[in-house]
N, C-alpha and C. Protein backbone atom coordinates (compact mmCIF):
# COMPACT_ATOMS: atom_id res chain seq x y z
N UNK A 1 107.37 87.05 72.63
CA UNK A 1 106.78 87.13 73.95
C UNK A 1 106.19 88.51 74.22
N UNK A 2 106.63 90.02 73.86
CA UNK A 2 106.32 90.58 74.08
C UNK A 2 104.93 91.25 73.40
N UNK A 3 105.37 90.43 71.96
CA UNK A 3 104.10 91.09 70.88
C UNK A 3 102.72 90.11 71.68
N UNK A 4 102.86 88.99 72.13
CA UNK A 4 101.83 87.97 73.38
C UNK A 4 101.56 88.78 73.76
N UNK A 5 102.56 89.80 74.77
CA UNK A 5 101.39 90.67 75.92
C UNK A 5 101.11 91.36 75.76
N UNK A 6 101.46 92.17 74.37
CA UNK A 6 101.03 93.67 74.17
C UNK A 6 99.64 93.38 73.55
N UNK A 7 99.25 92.40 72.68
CA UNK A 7 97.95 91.77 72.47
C UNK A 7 97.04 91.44 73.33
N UNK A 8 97.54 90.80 73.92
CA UNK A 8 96.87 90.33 75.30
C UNK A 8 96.34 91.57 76.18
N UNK A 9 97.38 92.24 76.22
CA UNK A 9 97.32 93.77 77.23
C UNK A 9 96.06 94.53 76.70
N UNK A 10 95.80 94.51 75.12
CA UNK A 10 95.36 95.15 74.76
C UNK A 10 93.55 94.71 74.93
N UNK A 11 93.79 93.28 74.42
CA UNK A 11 92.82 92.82 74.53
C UNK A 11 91.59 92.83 76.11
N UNK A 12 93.03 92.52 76.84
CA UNK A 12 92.28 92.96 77.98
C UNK A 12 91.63 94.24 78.73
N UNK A 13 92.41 94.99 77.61
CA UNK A 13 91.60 96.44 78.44
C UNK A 13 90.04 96.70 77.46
N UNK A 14 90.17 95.89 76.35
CA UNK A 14 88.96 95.97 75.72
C UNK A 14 87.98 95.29 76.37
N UNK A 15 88.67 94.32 77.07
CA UNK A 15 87.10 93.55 78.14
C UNK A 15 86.58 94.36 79.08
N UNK A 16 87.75 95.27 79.93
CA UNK A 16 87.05 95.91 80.95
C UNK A 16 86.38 96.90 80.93
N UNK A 17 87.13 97.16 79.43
CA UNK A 17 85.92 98.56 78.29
C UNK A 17 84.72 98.31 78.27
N UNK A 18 84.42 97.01 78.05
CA UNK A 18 83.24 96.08 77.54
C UNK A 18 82.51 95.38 79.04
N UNK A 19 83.27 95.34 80.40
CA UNK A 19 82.69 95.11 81.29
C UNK A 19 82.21 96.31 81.51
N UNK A 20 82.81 97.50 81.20
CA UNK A 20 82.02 99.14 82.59
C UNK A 20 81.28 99.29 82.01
N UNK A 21 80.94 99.17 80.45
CA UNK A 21 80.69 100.24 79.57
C UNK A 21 79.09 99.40 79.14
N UNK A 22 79.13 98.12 79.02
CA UNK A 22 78.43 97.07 79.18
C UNK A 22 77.71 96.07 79.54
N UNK A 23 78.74 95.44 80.29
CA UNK A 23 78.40 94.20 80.92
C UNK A 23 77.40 94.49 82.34
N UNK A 24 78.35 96.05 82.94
CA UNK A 24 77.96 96.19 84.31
C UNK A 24 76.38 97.06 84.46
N UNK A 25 75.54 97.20 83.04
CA UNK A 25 74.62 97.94 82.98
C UNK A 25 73.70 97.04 82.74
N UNK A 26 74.15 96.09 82.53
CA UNK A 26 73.10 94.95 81.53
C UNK A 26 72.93 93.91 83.20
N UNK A 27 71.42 93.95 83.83
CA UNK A 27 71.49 92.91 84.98
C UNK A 27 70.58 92.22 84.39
N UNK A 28 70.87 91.01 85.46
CA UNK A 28 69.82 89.95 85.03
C UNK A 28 69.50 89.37 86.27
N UNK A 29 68.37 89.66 86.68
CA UNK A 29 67.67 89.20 87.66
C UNK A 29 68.65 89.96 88.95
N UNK A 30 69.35 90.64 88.87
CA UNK A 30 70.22 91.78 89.44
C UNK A 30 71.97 91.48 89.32
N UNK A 31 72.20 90.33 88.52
CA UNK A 31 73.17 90.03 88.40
C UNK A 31 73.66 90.48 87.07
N UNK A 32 75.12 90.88 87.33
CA UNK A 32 76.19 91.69 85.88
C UNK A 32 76.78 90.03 85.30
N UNK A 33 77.02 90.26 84.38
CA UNK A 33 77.76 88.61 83.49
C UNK A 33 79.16 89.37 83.88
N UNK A 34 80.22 88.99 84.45
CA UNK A 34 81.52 89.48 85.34
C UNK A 34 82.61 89.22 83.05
N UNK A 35 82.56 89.78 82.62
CA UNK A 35 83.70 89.31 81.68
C UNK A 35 85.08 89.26 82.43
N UNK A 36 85.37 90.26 82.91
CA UNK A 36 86.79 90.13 83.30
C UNK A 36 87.40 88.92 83.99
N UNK A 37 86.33 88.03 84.35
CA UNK A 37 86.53 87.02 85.07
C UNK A 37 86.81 85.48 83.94
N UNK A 38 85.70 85.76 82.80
CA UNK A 38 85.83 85.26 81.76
C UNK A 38 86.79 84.91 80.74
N UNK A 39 87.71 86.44 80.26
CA UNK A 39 88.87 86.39 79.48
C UNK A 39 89.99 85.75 79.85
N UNK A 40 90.09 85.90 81.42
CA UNK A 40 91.56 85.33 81.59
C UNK A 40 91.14 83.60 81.44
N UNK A 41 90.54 83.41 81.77
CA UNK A 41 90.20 81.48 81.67
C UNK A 41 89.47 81.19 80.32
N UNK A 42 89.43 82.03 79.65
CA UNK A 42 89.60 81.70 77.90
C UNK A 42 90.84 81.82 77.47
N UNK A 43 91.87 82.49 77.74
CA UNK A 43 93.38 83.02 77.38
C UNK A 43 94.02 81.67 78.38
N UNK A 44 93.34 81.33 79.35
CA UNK A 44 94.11 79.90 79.83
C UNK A 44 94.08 78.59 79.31
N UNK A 45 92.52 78.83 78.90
CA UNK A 45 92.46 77.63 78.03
C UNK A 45 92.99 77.26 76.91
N UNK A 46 93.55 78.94 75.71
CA UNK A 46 93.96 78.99 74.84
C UNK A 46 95.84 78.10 74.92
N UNK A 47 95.85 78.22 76.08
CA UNK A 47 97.41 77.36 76.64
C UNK A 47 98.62 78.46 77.18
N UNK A 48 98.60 79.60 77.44
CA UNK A 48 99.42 80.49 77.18
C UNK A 48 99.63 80.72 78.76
N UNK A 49 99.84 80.50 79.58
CA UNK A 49 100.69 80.50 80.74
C UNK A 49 100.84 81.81 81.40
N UNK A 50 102.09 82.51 80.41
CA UNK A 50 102.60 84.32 81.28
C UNK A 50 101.07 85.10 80.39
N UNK A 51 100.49 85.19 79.39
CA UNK A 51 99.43 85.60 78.99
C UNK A 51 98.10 85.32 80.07
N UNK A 52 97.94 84.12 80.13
CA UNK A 52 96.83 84.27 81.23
C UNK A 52 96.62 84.71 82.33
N UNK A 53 98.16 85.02 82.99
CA UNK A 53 98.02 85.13 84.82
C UNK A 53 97.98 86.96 84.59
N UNK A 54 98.66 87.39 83.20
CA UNK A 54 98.73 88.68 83.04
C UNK A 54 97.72 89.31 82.57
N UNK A 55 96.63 89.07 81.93
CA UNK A 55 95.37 89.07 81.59
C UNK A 55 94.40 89.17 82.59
N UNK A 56 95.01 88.46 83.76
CA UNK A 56 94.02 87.79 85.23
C UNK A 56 94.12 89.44 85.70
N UNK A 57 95.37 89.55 85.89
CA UNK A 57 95.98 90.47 86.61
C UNK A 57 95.27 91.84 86.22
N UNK A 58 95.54 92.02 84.80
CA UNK A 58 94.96 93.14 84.04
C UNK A 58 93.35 93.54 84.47
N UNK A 59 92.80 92.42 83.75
CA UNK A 59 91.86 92.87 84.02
C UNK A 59 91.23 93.04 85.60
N UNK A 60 91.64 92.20 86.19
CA UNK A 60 90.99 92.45 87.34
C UNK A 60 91.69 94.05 88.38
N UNK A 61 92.80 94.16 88.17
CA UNK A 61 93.25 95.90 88.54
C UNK A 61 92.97 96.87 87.54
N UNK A 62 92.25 96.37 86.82
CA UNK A 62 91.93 97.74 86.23
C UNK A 62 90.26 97.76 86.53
N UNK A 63 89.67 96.82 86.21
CA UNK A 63 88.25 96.89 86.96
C UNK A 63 88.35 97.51 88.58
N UNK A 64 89.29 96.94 88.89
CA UNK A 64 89.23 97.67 90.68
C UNK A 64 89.37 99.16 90.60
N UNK A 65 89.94 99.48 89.76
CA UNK A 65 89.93 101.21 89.91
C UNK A 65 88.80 101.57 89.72
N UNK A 66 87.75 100.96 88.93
CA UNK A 66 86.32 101.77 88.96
C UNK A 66 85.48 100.80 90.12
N UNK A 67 85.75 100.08 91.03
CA UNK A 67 84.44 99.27 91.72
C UNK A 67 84.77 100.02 92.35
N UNK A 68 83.64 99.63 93.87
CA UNK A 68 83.29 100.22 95.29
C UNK A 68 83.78 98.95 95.88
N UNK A 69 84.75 97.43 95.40
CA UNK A 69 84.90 96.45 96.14
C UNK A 69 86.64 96.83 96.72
N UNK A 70 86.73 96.12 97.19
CA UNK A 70 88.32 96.27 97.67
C UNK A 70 89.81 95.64 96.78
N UNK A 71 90.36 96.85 96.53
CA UNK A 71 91.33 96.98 95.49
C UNK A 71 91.72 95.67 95.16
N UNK A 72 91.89 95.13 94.18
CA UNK A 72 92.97 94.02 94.12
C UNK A 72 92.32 92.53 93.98
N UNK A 73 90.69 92.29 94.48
CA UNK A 73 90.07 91.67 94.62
C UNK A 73 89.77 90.55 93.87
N UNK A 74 89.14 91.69 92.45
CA UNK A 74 88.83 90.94 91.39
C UNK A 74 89.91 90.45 90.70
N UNK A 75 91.03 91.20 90.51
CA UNK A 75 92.52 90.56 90.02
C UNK A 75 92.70 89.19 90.73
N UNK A 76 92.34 89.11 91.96
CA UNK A 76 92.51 87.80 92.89
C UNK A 76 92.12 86.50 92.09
N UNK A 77 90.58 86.67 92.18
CA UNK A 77 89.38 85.75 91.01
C UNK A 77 89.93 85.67 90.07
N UNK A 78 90.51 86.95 89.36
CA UNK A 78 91.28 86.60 87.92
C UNK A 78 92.02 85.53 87.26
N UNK A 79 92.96 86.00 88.54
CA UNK A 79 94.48 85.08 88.47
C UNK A 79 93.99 83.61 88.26
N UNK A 80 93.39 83.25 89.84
CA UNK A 80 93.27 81.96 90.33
C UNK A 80 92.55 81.31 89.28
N UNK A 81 91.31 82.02 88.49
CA UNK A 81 90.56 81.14 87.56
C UNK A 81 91.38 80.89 86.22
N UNK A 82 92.46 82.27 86.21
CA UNK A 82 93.53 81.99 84.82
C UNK A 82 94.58 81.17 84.97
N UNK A 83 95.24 80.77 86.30
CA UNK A 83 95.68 79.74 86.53
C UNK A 83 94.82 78.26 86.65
N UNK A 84 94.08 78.40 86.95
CA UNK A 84 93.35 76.84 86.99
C UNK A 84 93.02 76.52 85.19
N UNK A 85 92.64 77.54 84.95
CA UNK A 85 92.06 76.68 83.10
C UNK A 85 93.73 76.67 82.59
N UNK A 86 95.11 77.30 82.69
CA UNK A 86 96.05 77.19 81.72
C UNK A 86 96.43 76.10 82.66
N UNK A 87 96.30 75.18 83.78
CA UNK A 87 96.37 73.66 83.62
C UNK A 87 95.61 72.93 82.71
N UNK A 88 94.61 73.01 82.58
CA UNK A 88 93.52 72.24 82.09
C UNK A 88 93.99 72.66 80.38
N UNK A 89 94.21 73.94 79.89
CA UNK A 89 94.62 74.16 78.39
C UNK A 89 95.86 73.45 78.34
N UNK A 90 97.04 73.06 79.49
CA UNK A 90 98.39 72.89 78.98
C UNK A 90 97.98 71.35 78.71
N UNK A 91 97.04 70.51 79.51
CA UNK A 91 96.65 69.22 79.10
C UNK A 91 95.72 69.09 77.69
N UNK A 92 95.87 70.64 77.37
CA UNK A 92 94.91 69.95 75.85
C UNK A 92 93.26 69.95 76.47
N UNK A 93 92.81 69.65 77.62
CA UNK A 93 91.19 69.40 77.60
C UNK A 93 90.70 70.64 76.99
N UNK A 94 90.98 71.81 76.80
CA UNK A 94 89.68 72.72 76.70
C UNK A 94 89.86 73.13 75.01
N UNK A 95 90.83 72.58 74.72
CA UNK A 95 91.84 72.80 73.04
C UNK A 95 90.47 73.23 72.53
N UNK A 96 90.36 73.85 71.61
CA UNK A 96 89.31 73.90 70.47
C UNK A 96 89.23 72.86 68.95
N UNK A 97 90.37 72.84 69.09
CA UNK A 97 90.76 72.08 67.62
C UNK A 97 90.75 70.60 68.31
N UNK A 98 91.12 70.08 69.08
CA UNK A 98 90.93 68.78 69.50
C UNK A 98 89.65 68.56 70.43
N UNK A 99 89.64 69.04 71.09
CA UNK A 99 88.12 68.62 71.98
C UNK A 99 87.17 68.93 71.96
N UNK A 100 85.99 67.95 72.15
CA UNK A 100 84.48 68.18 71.95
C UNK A 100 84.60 69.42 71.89
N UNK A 101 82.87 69.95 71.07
CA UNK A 101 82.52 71.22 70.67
C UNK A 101 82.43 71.88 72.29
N UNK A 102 81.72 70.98 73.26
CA UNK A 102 80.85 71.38 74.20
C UNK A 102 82.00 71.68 75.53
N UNK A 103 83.54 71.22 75.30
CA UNK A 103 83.90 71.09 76.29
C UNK A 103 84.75 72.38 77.02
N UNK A 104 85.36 73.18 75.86
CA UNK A 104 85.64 74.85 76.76
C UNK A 104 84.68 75.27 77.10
N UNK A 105 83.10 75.34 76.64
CA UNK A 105 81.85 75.70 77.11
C UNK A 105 81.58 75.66 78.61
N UNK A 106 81.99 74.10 78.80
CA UNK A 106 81.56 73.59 80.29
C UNK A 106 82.45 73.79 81.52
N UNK A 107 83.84 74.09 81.10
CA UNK A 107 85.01 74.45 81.60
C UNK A 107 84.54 76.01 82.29
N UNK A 108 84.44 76.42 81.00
CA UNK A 108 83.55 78.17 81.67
C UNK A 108 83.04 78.19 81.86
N UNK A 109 81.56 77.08 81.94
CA UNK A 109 80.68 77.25 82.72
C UNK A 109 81.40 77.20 84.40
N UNK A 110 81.85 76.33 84.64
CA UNK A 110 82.17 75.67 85.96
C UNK A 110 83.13 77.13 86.61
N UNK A 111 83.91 77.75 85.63
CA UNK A 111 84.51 78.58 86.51
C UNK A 111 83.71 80.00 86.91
N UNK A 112 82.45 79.97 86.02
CA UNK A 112 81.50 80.97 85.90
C UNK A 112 80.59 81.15 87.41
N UNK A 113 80.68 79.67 87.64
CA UNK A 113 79.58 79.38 88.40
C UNK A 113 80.19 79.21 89.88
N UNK A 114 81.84 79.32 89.99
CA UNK A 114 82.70 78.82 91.14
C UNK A 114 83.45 80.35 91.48
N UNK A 115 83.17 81.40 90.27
CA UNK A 115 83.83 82.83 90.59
C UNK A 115 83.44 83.64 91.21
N UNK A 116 81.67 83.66 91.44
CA UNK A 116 81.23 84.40 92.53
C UNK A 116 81.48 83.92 93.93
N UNK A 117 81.44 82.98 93.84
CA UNK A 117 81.48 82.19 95.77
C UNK A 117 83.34 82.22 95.69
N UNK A 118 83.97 82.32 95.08
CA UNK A 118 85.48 82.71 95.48
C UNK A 118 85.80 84.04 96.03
N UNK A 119 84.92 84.79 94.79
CA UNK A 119 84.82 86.34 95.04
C UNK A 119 84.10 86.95 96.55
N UNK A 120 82.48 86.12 96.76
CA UNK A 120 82.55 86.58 98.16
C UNK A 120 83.57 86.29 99.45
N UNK A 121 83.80 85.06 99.09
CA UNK A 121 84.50 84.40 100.41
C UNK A 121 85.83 84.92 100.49
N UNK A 122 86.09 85.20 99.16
CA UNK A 122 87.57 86.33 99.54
C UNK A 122 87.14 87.25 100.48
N UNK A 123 86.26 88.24 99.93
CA UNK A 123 85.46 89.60 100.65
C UNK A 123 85.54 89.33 102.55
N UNK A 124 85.04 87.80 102.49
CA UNK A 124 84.51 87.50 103.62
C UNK A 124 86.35 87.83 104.63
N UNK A 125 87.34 86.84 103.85
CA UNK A 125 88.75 86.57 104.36
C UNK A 125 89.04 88.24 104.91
N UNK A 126 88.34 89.01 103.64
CA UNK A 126 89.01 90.49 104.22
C UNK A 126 88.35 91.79 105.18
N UNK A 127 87.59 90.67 105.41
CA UNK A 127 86.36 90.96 106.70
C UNK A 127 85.61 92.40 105.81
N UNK A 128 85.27 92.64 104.82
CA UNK A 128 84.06 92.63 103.83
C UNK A 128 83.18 92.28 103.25
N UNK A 129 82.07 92.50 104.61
CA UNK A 129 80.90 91.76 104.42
C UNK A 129 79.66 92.14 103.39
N UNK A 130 80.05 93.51 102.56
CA UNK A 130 78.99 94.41 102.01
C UNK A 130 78.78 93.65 100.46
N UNK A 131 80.12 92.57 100.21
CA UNK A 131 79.88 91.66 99.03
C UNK A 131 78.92 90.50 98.87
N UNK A 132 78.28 89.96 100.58
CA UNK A 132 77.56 89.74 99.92
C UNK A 132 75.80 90.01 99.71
N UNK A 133 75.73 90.56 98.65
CA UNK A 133 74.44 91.02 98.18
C UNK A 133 73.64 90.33 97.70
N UNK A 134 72.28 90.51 97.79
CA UNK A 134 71.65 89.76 96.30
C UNK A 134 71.84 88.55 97.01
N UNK A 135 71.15 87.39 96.01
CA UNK A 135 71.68 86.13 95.84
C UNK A 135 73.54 85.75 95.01
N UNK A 136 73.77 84.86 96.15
CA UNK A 136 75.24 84.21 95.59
C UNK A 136 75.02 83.60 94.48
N UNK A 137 73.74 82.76 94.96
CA UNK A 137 73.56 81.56 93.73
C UNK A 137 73.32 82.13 92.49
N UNK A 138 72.25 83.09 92.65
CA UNK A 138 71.58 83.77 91.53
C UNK A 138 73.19 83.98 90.42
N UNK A 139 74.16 85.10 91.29
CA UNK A 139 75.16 85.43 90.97
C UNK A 139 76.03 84.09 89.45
N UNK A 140 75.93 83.00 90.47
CA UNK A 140 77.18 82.04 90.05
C UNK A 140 76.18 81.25 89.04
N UNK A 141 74.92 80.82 89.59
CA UNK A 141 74.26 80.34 87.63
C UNK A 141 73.91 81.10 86.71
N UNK A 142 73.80 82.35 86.95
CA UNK A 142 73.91 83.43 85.84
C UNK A 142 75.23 83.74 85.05
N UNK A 143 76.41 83.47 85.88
CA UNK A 143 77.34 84.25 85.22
C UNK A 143 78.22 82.42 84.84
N UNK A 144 77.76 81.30 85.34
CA UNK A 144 77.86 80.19 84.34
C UNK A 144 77.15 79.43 83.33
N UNK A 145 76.01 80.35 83.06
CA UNK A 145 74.81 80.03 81.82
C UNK A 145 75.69 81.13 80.77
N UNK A 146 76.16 82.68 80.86
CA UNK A 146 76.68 83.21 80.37
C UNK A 146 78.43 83.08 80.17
N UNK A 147 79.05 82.02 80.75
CA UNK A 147 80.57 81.85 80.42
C UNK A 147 80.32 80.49 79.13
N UNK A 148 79.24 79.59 79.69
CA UNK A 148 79.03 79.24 78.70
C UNK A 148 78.93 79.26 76.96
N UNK A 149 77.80 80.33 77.17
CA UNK A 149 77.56 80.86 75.67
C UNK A 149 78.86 81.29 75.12
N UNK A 150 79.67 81.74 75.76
CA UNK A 150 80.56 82.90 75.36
C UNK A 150 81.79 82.76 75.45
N UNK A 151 82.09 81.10 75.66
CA UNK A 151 83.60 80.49 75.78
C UNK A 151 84.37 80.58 74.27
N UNK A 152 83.36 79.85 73.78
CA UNK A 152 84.20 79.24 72.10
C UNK A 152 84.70 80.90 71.67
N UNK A 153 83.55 81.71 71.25
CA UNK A 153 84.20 82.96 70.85
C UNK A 153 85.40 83.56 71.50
N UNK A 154 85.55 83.23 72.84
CA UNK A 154 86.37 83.91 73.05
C UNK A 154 87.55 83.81 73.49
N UNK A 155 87.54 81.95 73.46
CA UNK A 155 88.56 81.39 73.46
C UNK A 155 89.26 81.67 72.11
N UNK A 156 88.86 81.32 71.08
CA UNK A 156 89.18 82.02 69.65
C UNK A 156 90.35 83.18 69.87
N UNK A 157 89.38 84.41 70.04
CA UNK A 157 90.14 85.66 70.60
C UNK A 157 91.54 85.45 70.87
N UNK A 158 90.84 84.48 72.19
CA UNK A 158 92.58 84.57 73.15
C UNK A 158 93.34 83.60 72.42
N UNK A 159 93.30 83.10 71.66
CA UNK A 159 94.38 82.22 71.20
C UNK A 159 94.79 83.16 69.56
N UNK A 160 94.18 84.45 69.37
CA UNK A 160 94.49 84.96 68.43
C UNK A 160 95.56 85.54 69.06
N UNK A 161 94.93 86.20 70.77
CA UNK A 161 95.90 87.88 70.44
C UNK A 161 97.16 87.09 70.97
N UNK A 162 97.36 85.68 71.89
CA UNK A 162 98.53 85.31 72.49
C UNK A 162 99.35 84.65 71.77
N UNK A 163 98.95 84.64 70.37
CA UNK A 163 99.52 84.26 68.82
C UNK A 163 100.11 82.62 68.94
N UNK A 164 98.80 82.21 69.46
CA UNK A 164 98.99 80.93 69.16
C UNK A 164 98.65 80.14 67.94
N UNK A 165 97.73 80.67 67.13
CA UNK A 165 96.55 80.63 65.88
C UNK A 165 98.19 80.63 64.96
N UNK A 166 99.13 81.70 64.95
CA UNK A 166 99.87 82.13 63.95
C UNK A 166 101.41 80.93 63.76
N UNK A 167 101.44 80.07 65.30
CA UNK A 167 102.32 79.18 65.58
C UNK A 167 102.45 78.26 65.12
N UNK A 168 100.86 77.55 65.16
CA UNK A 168 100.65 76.63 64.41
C UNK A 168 100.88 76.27 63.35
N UNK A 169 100.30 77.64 62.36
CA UNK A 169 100.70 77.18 60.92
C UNK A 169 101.50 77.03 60.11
């Protein structure tokens, strides 16, 4: 359990490495592809339960130390989207080895596309209205055309570092 989170731990600070350092420079049509939002609902899908909500957690408080949004926020989005896919992984739908090619794809799409409008309307709950910017929409089909592409790989990942890959065999 512990070698799970120290992998996991690790892994996750490499996303938010890969969100500041990366993700958050690269816009598209003014929108960032959110990874941190990504990993934990690949690590859920991978099936891993205390790995995903801790991953959620991770990444999203450690991204809050570098935003201008309100502390704790994105950990919020984290959690909730790393809890919703490790239902959907504990039923097997998003499995890699058992289910369609296309179907963790569409899983991340959907949470890609459902994480910005969680993320403002949190903002909104905490009477922070400066989140919302830009287009929402723009936001949520950009960053579910990009959870897409970028599920299988990294569902992979998360089922490496939460040593599920090593259980099996």
């Amino acid at each position: 359990m512990i070698r799970e989170l120290f992998l996991t731990f690790l892994a996750s600070l490499v996303a938010v490495a890969l969100q500041l350092v990366v993700f958050s420079t690269i816009h598209i049509s003014g929108v960032a592809v959110m990874i941190i939002w990504l990993w934990p609902l690949c690590v859920g899908l991978a099936g891993s339960t205390t790995a995903a909500l801790f991953s959620g957690l991770v990444t999203g408080i450690f991204f809050d130390t570098h935003a201008a949004t309100p502390f704790g926020l994105s950990a919020v989005v984290a959690v909730i989207i790393a809890y919703l896919a490790v239902r959907l992984g504990r039923e097997g739908v998003g499995d890699l080895d058992s289910a369609a090619w296309w179907v963790a794809p569409v899983i991340a799409a959907a949470g890609g596309f459902f994480a910005p409008a969680v993320f403002v309307l949190s903002g909104l709950f905490l009477l922070d209205f400066g989140l919302w910017r830009g287009s929402v929409l723009d936001a949520m089909i950009i960053n579910s055309i990009a959870f897409f592409v970028l599920a299988r790989p990294l569902v992979r990942v998360a089922s490496w570092s939460s040593g599920l890959i090593r259980s099996r065999r």
